[in-house]
C-alpha atoms as a PDB file:
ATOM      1  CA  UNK A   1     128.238 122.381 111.772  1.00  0.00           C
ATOM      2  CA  UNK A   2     127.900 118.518 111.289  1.00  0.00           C
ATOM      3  CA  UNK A   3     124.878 116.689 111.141  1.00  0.00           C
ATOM      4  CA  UNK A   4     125.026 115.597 114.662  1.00  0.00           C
ATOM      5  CA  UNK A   5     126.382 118.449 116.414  1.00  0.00           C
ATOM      6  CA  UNK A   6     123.457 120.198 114.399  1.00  0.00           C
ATOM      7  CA  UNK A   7     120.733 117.966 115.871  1.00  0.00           C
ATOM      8  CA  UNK A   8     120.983 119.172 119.536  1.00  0.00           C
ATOM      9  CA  UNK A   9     118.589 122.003 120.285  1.00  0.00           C
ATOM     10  CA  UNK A  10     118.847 125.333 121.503  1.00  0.00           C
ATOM     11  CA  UNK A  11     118.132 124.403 125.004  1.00  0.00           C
ATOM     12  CA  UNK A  12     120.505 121.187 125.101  1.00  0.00           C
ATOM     13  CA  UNK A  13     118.516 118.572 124.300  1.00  0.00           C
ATOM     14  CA  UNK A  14     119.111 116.000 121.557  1.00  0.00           C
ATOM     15  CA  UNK A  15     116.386 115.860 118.753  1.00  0.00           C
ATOM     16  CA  UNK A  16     118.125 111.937 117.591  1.00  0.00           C
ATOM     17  CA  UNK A  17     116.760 110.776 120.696  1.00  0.00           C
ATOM     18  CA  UNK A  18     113.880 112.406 121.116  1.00  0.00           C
ATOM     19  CA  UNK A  19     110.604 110.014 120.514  1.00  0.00           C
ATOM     20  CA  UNK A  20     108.847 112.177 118.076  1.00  0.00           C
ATOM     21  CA  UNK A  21     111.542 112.592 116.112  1.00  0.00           C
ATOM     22  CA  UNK A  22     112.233 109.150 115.910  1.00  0.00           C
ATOM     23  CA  UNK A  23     108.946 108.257 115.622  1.00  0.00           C
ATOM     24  CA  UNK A  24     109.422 105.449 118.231  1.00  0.00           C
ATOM     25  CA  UNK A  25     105.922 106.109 120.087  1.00  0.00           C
ATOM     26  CA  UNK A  26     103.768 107.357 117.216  1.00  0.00           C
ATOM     27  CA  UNK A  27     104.308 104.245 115.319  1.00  0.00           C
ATOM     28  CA  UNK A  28     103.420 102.026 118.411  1.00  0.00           C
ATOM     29  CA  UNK A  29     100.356 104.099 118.732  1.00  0.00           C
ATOM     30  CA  UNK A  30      99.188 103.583 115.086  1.00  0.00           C
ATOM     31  CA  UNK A  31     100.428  99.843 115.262  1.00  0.00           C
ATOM     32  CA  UNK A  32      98.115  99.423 118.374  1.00  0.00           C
ATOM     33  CA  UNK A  33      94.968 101.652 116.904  1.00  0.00           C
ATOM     34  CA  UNK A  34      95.117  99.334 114.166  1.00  0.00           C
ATOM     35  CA  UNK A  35      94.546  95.876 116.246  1.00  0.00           C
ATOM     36  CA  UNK A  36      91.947  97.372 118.108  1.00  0.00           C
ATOM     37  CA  UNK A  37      90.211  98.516 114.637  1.00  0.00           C
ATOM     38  CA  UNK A  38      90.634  95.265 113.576  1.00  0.00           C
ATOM     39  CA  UNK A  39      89.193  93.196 116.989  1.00  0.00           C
ATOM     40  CA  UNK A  40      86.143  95.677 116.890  1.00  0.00           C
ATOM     41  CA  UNK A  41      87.493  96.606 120.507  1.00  0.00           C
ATOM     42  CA  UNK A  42      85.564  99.401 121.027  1.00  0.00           C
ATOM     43  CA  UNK A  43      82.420  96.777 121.313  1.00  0.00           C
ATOM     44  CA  UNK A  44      84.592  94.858 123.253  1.00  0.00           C
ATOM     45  CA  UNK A  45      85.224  97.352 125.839  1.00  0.00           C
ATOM     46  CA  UNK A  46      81.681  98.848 125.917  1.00  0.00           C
ATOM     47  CA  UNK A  47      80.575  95.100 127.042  1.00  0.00           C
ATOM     48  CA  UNK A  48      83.577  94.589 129.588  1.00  0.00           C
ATOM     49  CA  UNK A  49      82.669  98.153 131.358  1.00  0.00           C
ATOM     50  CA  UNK A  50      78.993  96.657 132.490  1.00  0.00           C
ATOM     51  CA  UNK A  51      81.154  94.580 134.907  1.00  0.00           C
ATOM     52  CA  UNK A  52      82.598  96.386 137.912  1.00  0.00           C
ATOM     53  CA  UNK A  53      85.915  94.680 137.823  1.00  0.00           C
ATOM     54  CA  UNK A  54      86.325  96.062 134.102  1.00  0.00           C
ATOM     55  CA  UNK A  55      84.780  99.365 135.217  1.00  0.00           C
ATOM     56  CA  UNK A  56      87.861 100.836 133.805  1.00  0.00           C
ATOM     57  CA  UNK A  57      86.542 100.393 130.053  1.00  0.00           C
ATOM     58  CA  UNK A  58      84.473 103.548 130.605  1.00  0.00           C
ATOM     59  CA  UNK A  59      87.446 105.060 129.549  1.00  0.00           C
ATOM     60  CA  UNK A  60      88.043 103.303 126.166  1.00  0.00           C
ATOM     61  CA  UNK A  61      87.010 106.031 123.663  1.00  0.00           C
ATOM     62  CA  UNK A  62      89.366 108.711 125.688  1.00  0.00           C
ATOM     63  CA  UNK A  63      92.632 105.799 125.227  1.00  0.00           C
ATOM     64  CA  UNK A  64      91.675 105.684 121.844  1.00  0.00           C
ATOM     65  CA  UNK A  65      91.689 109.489 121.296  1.00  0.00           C
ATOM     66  CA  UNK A  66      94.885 109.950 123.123  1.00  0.00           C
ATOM     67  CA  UNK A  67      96.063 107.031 121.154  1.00  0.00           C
ATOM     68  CA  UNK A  68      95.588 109.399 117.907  1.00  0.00           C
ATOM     69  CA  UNK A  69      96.825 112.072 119.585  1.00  0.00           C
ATOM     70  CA  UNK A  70      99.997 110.257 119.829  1.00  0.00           C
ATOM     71  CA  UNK A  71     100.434 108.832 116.339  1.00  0.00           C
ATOM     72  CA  UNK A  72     100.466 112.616 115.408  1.00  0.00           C
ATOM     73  CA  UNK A  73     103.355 113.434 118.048  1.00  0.00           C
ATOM     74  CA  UNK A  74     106.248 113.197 114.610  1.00  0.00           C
ATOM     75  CA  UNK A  75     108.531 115.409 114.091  1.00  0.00           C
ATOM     76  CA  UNK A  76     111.136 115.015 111.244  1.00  0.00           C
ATOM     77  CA  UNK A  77     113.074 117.568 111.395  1.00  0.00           C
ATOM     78  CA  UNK A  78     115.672 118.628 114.246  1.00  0.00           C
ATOM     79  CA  UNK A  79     114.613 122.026 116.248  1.00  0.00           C
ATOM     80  CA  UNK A  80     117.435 124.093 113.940  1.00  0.00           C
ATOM     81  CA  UNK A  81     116.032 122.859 111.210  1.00  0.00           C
ATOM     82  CA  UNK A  82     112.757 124.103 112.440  1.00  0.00           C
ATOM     83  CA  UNK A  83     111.122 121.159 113.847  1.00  0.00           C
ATOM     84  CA  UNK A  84     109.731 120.959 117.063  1.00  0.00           C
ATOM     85  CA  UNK A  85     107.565 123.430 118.962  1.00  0.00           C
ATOM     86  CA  UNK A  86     106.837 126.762 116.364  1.00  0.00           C
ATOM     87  CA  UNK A  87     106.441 128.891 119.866  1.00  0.00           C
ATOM     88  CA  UNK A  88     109.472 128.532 121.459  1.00  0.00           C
ATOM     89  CA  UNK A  89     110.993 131.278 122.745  1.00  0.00           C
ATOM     90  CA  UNK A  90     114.671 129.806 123.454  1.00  0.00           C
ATOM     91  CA  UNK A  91     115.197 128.937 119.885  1.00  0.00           C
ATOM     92  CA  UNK A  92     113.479 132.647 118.592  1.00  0.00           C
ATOM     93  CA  UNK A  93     116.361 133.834 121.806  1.00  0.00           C
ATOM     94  CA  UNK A  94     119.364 132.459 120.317  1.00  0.00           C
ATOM     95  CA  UNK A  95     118.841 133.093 116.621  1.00  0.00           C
ATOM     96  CA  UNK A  96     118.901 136.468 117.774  1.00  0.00           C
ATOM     97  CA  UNK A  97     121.547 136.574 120.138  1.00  0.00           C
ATOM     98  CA  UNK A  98     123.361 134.457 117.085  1.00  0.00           C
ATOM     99  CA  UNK A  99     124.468 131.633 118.939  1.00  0.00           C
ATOM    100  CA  UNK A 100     124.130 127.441 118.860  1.00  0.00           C
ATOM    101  CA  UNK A 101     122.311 127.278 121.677  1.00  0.00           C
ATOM    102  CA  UNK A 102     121.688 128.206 125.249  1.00  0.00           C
ATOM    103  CA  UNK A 103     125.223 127.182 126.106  1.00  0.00           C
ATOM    104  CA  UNK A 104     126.709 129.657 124.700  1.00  0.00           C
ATOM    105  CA  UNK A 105     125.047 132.213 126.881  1.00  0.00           C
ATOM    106  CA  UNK A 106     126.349 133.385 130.517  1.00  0.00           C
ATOM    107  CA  UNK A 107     122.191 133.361 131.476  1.00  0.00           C
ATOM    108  CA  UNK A 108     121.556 129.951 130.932  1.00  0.00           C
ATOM    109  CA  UNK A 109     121.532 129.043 134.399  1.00  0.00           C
ATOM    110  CA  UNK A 110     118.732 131.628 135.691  1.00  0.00           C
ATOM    111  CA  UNK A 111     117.097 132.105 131.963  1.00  0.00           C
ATOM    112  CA  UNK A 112     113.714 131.535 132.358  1.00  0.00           C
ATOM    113  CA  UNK A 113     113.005 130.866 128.650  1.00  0.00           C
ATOM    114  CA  UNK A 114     113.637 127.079 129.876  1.00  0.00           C
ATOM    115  CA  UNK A 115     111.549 126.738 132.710  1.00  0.00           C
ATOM    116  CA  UNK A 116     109.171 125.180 130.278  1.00  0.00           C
ATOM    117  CA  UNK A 117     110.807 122.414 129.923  1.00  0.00           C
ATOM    118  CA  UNK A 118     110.465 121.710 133.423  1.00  0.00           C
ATOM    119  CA  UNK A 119     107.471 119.675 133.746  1.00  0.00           C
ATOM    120  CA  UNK A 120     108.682 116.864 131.080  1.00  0.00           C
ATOM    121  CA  UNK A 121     112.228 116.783 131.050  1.00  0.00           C
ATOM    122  CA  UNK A 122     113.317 117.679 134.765  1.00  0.00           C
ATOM    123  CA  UNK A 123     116.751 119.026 134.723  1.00  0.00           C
ATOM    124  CA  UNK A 124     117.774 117.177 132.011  1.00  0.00           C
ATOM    125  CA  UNK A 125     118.469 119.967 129.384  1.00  0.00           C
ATOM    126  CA  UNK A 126     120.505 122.167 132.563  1.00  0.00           C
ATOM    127  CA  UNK A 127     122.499 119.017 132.590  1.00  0.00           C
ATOM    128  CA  UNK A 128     122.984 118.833 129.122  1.00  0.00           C
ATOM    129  CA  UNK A 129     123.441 122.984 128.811  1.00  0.00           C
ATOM    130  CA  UNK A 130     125.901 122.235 131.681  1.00  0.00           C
ATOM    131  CA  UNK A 131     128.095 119.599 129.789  1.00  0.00           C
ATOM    132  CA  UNK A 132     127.899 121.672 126.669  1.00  0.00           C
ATOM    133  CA  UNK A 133     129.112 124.571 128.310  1.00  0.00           C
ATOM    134  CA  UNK A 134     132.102 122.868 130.207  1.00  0.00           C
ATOM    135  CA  UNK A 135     133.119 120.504 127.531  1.00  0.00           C
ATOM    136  CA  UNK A 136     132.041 121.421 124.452  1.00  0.00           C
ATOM    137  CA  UNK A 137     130.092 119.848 121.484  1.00  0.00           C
ATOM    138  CA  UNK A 138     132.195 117.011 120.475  1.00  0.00           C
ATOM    139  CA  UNK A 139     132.414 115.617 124.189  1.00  0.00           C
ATOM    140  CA  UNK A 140     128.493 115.954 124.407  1.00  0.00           C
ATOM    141  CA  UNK A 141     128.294 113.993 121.532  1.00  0.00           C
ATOM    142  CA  UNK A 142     130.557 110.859 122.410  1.00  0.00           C
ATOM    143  CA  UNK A 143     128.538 110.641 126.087  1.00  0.00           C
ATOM    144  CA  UNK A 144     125.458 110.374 127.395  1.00  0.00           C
ATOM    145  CA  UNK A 145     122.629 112.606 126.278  1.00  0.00           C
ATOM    146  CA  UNK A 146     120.074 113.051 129.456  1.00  0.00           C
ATOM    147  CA  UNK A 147     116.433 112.982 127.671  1.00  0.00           C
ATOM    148  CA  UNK A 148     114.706 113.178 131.882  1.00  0.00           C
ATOM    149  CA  UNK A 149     116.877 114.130 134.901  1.00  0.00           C
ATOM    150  CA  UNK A 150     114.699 114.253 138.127  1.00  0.00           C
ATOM    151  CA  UNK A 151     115.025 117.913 139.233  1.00  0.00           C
ATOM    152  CA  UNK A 152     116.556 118.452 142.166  1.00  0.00           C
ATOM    153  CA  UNK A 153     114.146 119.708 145.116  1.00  0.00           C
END
């Protein structure tokens, strides 16, 4: 298995690209906790908010926390090497079955192992799965990598 090839998931999806493991968003977040650190804006807020125009600095303390939350979204290692989420029942499914991913298996388009990832990828790993499936890794490699595919109603 090659680096690459060994970077996309179980389900389809390709850790290189993903922004934890790139660390794309996490650093912005720290970047941007750190100027408002350094402008004191958490006094700045709680002064704006006694306007009603800048009513929406109530809700200063919550950006900041989810601000945090988000320099700790890092993940440096791709999901076969273990990164990623330590619950996840596709990647505990195809270790067993012994295969490279959800591809590989005739049930990937009913499995319900990947109905999780639903909510904040769309259909983006089916299309992925799909490509996989039809083309194999190397193609899935050279083209496009869907991170978010709006699911189809």
């Amino acid at each position: 298995m090659s680096e690459k090839s060994g970077m996309i998931a179980y389900c389809g999806l390709y850790c290189q690209e993903c922004p934890s493991h790139t660390g794309s968003i996490a650093n912005l977040a720290r970047d941007l906790r750190k100027e408002l650190r350094t402008f004191r804006y958490d006094k700045i807020a709680e002064s704006l908010s006694s306007y009603s125009f800048f009513k929406y600095f109530e809700n200063y303390p919550e950006c900041y926390e989810v601000l945090g939350g988000l320099v700790k979204m890092r993940c440096k290692r791709g999901c076969k090497a273990g990164g990623g989420p330590p619950f996840c029942k596709i990647r505990k499914c195809c270790v067993k079955k012994g295969i490279e991913g959800c591809w590989e298996c005739d049930d990937f388009k009913t499995c319900t192992k990947l109905d999780f990832l639903r909510p904040s990828h769309g259909d983006a790993h089916l299309k992925n799965l799909r490509i996989l499936s039809r083309r194999g890794v190397d193609h899935f490699l050279d083209g496009k990598k869907n991170w978010y595919v709006k699911p189809k109603e």
